[in-house]
Protein backbone atom coordinates (compact mmCIF):
# COMPACT_ATOMS: atom_id res chain seq x y z
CA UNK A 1 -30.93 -21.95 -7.54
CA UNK A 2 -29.07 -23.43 -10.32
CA UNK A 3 -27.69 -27.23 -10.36
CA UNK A 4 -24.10 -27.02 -9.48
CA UNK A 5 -23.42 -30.32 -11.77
CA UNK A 6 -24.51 -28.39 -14.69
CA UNK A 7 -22.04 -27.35 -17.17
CA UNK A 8 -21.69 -23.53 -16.94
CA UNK A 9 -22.20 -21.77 -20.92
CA UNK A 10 -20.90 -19.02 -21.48
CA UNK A 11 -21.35 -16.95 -24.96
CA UNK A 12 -18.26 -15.13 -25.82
CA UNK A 13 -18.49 -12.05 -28.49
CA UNK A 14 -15.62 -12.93 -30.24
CA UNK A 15 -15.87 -9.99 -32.89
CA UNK A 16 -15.66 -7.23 -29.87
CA UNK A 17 -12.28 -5.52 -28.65
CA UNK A 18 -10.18 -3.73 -30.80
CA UNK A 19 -7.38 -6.27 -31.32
CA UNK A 20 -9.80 -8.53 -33.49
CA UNK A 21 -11.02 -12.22 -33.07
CA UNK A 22 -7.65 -13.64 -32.90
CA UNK A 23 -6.81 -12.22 -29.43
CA UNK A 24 -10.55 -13.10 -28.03
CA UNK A 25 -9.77 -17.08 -29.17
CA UNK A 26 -6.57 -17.22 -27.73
CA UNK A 27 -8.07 -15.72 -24.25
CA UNK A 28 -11.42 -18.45 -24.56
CA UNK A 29 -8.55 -20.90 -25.03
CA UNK A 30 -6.73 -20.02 -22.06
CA UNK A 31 -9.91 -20.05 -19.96
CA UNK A 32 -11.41 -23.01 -21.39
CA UNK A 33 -7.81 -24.97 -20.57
CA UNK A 34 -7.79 -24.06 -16.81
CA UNK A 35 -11.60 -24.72 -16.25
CA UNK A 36 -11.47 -28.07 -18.22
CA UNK A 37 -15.41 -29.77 -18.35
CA UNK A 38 -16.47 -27.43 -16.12
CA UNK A 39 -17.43 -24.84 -18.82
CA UNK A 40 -18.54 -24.69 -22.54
CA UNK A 41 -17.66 -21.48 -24.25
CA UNK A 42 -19.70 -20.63 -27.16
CA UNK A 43 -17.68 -18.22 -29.52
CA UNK A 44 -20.32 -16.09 -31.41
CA UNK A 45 -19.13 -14.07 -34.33
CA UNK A 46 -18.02 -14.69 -38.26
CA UNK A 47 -17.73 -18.62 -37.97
CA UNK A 48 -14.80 -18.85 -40.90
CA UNK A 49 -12.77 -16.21 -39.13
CA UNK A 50 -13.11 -17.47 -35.74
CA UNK A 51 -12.23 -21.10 -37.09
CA UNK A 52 -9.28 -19.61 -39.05
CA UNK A 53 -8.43 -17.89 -35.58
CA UNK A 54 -8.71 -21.35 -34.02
CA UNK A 55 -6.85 -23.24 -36.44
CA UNK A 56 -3.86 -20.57 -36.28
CA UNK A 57 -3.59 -21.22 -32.53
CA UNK A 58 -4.42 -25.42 -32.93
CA UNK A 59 -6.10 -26.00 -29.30
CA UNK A 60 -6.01 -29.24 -27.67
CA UNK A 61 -9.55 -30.90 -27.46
CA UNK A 62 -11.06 -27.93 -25.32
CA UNK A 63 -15.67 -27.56 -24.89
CA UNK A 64 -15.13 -24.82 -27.56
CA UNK A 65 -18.36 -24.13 -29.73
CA UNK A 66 -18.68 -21.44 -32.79
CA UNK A 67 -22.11 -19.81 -33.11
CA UNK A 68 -22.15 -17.98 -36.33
CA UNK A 69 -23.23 -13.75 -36.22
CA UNK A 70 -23.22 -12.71 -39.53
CA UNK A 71 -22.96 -8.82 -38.62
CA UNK A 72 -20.22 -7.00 -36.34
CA UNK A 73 -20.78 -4.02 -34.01
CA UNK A 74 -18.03 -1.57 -34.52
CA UNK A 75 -16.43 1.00 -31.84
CA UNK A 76 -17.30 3.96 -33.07
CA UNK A 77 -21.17 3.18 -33.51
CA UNK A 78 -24.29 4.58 -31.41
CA UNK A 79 -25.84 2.05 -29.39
CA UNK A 80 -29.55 3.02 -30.50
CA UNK A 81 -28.57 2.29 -33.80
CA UNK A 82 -26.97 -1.01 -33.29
CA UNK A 83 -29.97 -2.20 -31.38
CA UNK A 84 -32.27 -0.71 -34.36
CA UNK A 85 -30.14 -1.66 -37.40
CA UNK A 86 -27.75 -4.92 -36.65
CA UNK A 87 -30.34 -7.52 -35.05
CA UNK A 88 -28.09 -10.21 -36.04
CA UNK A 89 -24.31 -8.53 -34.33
CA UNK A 90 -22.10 -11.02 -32.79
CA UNK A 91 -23.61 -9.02 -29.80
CA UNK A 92 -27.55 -9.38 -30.01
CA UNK A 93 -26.88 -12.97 -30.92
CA UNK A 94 -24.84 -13.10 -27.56
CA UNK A 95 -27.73 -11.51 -25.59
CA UNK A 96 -29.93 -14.34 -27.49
CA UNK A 97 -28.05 -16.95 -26.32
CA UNK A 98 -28.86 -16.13 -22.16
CA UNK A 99 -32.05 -14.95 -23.32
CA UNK A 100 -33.17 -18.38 -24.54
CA UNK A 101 -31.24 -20.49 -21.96
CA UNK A 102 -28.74 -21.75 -24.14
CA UNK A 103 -26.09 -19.48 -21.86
CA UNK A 104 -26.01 -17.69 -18.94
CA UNK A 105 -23.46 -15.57 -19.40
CA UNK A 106 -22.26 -13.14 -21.92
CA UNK A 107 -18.38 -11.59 -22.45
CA UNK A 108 -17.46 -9.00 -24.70
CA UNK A 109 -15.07 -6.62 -25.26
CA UNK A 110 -17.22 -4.61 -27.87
CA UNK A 111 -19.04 -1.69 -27.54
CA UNK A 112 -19.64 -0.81 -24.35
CA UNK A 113 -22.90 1.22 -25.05
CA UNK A 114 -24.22 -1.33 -27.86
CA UNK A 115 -23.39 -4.19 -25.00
CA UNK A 116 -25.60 -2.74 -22.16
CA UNK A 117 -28.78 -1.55 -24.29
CA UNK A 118 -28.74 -4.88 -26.19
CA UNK A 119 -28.73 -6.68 -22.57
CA UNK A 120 -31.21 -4.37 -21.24
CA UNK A 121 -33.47 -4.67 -24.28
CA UNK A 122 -32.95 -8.96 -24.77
CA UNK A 123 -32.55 -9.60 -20.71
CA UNK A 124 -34.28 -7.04 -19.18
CA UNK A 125 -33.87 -5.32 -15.93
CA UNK A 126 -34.00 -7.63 -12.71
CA UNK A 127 -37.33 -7.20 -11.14
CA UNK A 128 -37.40 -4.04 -8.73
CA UNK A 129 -34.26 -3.09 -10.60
CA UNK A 130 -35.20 0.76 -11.45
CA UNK A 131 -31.47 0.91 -13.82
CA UNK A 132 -28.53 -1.43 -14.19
CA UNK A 133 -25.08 -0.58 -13.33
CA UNK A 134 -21.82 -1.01 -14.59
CA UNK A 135 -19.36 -2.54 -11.61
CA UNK A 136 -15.67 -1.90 -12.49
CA UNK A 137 -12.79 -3.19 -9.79
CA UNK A 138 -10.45 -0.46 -8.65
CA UNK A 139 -7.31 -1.47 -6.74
CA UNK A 140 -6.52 -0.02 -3.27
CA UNK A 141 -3.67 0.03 -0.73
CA UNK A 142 -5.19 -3.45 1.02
CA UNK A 143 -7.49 -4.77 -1.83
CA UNK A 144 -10.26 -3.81 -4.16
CA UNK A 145 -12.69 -1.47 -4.19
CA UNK A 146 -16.12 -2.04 -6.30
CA UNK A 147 -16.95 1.23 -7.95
CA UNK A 148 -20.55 1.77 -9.93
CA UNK A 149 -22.28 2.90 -11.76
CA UNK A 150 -19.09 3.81 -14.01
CA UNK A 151 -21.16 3.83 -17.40
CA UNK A 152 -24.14 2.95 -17.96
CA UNK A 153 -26.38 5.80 -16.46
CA UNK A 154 -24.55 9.50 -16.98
CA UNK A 155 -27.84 11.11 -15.27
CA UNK A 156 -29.21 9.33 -11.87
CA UNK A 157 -32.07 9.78 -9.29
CA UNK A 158 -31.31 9.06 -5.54
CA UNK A 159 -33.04 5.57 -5.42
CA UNK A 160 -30.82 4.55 -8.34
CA UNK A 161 -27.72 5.32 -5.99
CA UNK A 162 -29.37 3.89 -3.48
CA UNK A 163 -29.91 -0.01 -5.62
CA UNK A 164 -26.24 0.56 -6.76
CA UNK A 165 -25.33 0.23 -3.23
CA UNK A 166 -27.36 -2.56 -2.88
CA UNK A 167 -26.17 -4.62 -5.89
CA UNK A 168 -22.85 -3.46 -5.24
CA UNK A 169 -22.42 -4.60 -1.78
CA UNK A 170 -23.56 -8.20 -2.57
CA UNK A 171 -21.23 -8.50 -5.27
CA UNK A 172 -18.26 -7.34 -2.48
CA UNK A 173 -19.87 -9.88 -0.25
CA UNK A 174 -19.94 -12.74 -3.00
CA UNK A 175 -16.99 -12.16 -5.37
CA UNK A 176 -14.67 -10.35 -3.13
CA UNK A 177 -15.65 -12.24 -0.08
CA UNK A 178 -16.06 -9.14 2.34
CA UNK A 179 -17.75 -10.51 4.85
CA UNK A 180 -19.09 -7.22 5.20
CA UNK A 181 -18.31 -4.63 3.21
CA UNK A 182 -18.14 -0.81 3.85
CA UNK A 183 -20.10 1.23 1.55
CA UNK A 184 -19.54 4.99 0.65
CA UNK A 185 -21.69 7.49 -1.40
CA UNK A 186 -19.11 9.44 -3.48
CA UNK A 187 -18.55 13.45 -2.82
CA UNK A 188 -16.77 16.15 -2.70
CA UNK A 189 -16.23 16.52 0.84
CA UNK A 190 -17.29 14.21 3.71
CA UNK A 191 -20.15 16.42 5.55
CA UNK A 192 -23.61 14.84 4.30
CA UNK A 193 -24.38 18.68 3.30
CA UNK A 194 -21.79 18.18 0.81
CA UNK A 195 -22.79 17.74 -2.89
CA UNK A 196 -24.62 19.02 -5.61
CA UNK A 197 -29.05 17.83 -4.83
CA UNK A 198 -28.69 14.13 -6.32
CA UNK A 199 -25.51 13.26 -3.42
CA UNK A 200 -27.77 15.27 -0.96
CA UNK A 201 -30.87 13.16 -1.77
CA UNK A 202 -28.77 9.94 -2.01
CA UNK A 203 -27.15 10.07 1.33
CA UNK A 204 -30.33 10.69 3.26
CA UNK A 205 -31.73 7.48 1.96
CA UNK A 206 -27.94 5.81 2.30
CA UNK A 207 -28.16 6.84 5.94
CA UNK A 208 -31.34 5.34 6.22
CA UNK A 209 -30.80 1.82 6.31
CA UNK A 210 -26.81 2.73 7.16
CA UNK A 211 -26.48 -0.74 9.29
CA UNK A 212 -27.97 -2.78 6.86
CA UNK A 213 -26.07 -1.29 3.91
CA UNK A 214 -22.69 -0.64 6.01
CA UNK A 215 -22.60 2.52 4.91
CA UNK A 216 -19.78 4.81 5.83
CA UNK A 217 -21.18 8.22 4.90
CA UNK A 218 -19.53 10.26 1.98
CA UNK A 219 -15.88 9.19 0.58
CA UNK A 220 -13.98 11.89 -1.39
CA UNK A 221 -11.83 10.63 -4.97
CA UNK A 222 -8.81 10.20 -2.56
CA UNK A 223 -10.47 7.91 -0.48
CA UNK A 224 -10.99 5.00 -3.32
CA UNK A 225 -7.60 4.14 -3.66
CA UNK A 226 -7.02 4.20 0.00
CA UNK A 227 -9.14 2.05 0.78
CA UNK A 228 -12.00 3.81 3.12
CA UNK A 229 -14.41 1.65 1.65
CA UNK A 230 -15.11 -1.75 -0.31
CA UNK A 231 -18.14 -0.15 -2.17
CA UNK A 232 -18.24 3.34 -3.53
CA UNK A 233 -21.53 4.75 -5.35
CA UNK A 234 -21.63 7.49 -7.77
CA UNK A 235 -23.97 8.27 -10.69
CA UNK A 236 -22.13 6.75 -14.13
CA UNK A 237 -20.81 10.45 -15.42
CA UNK A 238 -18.27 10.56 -12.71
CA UNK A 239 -17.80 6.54 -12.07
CA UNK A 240 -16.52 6.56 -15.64
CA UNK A 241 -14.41 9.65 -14.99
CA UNK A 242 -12.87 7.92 -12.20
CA UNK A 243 -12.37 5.08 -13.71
CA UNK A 244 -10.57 6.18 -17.13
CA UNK A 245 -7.93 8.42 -14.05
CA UNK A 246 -7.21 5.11 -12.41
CA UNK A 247 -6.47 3.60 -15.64
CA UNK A 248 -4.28 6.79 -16.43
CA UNK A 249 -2.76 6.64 -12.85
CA UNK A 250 -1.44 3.09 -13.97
CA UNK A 251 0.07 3.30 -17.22
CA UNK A 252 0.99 7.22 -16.68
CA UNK A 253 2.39 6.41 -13.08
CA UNK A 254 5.00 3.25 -14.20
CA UNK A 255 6.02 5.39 -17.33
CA UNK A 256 6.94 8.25 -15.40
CA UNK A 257 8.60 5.74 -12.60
CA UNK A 258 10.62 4.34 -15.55
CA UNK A 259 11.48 7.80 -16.55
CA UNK A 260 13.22 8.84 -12.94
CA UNK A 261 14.90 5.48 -12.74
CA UNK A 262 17.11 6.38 -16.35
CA UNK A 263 18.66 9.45 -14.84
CA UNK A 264 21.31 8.24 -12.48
CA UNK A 265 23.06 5.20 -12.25
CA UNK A 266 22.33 4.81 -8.07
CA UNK A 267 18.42 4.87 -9.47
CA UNK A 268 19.21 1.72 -11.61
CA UNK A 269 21.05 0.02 -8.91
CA UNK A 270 17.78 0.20 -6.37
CA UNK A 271 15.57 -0.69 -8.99
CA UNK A 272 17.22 -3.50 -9.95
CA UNK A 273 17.13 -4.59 -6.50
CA UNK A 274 13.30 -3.38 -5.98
CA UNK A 275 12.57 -5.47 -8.99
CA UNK A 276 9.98 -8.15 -7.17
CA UNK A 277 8.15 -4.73 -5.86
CA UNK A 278 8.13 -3.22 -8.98
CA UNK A 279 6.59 -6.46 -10.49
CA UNK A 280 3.81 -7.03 -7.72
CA UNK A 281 3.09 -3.27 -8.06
CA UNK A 282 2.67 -3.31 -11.69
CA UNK A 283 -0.05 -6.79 -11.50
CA UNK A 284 -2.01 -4.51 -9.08
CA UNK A 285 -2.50 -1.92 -11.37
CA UNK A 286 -2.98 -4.09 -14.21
CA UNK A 287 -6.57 -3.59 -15.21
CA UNK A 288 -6.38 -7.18 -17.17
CA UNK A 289 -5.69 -9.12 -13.73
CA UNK A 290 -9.16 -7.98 -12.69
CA UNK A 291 -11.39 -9.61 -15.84
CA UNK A 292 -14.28 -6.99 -16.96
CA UNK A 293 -16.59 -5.01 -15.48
CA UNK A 294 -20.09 -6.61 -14.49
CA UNK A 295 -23.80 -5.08 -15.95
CA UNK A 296 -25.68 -5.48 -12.64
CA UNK A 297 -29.41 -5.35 -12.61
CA UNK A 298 -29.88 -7.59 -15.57
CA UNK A 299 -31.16 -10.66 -16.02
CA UNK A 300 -28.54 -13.03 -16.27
CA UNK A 301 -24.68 -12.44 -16.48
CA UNK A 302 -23.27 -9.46 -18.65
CA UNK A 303 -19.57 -8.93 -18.31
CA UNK A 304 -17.96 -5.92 -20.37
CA UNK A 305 -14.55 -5.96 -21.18
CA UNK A 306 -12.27 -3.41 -21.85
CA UNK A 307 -11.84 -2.25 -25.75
CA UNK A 308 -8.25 -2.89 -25.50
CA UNK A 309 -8.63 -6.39 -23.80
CA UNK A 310 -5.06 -8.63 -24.51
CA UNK A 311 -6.08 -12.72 -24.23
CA UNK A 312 -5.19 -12.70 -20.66
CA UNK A 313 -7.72 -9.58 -20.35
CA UNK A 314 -10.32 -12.17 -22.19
CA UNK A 315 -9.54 -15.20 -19.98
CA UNK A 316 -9.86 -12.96 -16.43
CA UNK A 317 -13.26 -11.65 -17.74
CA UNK A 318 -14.92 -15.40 -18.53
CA UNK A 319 -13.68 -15.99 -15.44
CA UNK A 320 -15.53 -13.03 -13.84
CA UNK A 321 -18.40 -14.40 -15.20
CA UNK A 322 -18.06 -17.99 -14.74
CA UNK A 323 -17.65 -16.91 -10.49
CA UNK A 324 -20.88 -15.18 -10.93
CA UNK A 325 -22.54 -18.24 -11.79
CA UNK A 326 -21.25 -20.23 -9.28
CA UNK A 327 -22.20 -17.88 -6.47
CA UNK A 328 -25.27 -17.11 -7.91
CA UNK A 329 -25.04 -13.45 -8.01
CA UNK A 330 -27.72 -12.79 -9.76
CA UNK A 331 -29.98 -14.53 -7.25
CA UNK A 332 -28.23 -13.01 -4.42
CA UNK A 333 -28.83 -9.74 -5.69
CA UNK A 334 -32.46 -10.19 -6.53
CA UNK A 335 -32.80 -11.43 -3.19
CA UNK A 336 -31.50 -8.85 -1.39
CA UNK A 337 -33.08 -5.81 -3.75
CA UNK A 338 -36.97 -7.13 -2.55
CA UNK A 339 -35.62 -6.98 1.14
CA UNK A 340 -34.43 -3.42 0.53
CA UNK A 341 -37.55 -2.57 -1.41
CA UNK A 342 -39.67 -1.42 1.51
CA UNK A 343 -37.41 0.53 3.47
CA UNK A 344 -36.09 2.27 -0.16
CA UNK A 345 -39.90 2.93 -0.90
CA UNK A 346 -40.49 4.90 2.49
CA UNK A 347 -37.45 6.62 2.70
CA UNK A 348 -37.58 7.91 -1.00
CA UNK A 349 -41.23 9.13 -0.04
């Protein structure tokens, strides 16, 4: 259990994303304003361009650190190779930082693959953790759904389905504040002889321990954005699938709204008046209000932002990770994983 008095560190990649350092700063600004003395943010990257950044923008006195990374992962590069060739990326020196205690948390906005086999290979996996997952929040019609793994694992065996739901549930319980939350194994139709062998497999050791995990049974694609359940499994192939739609769903939905409302003048009347509702609806649907998506199953904090993260994308995702901290997530998980262990043993068997 950490102190709660202690300062909470937090190492930011500031070379990741693909708008450049300048947008990062401005976002660690922004956070580091609103959370005052309660957090240090350590900005890792090429120290003369993140100082030039800083300059340009002229912060007030803020607990604003620059740790220098002499090398910088690009987009386009293959994570093997990064973790081979660039020991010394804004990234690895990120991962360094929790490694060694100097942080506990890492943001970036870089490459996602480079991010989560750098963290795997400087953390480690959480003991009894068989694979880490990638959490991403997906809005629904009366809150948020957790969805995982949507990345980090495009093949998966039942028991790593099974830990998603495990990890995936606390973090509902902890960040979301679910009470508790309803978890659902992703499928293609509801029956639990639905599926391909891998959903099959997974839901008989879902149904299991059903009452401890709340789970619901299968949920089909429809079901995430209504809302069936808090927690919805998959393996990472189709999490990131579903994902990259509901990201389509909101920029491709309010540009084709915007197109219907320009072709009669009674359609720009109501929308003027539907204005507030237009506004509320577009916030939900904002990936940015939502911060990045959690690495679960690691040792320490890993939060992954999106590649197109704006400052306000950067400030919601060190706040992601600065919650996680405070409710001891990690912990929590860890905790819960060597209850589980048991049952998941003789049920997998």
């Amino acid at each position: 259990m950490r102190d709660p008095d202690r300062r909470i560190r937090i190492a930011v990649d500031a070379m990741g994303g693909d708008a450049g350092p300048e947008v990062v700063v401005r976002g660690a600004i922004a956070a580091a304003g609103e959370m005052g003395d309660e957090v240090e943010l350590l900005l890792v990257g090429d120290a003369p361009t993140i100082w030039q950044a800083l300059s340009r923008e002229r912060p007030p006195a803020l607990p604003l650190y620059v740790v220098h990374a002499r090398e910088q992962v690009e987009m386009g590069e293959k994570a093997g190779s990064v973790v081979r060739g660039k020991p010394n990326s804004s990234i690895a020196v990120c991962a360094s930082l929790v490694q060694s205690g100097r942080a506990e948390a890492l943001v970036s906005a870089g490459n996602t693959g480079a991010v989560v086999a750098t963290s795997l290979l400087s953390l480690g996996r959480m003991r009894g953790i068989k694979r880490p997952a990638i959490a991403s929040l997906v809005p629904t019609a009366d809150g948020l759904c957790v969805v995982l793994d949507v990345g980090a694992n495009a093949e998966c065996k039942p028991i790593h389905l099974y830990q998603f739901a495990v990890m995936g549930r606390m973090y509902a319980k902890l960040l979301l504040n679910i009470p508790n939350p309803r978890v659902g194994l992703l499928n293609i139709g509801e029956e639990p002889s639905k599926g391909n062998a891998l959903t099959q497999a997974a839901y008989q050791l879902l149904d299991a321990s059903r009452e401890d995990l709340g789970f619901i049974g299968n949920v089909e694609g429809r079901d995430i954005f209504g809302g069936k359940a808090h927690v919805v499994v998959c393996d990472g192939f189709t999490g990131n699938v579903v994902l990259k739609m509901a990201e389509s769903i909101a920029s491709e939905g309010s540009r084709m709204i915007r197109h219907e409302l320009r072709r009669s003048l009674l359609a720009q009347i109501g929308a003027y008046l539907m204005r507030p509702a237009f506004r509320g609806l577009k916030k939900r649907l904002n990936y940015e209000e939502y911060g990045g998506a959690l690495l679960l199953g690691t040792r320490g904090v890993c939060v992954i932002g999106h590649g197109r993260s704006s400052a306000r994308a950067i400030r919601m995702a060190i706040d992601v990770a600065a919650r996680s901290i405070r409710g001891n997530l990690e912990e929590a998980i860890w905790r819960v994983v060597e209850c589980h262990a048991n049952g998941a043993a003789a049920a997998e068997s």
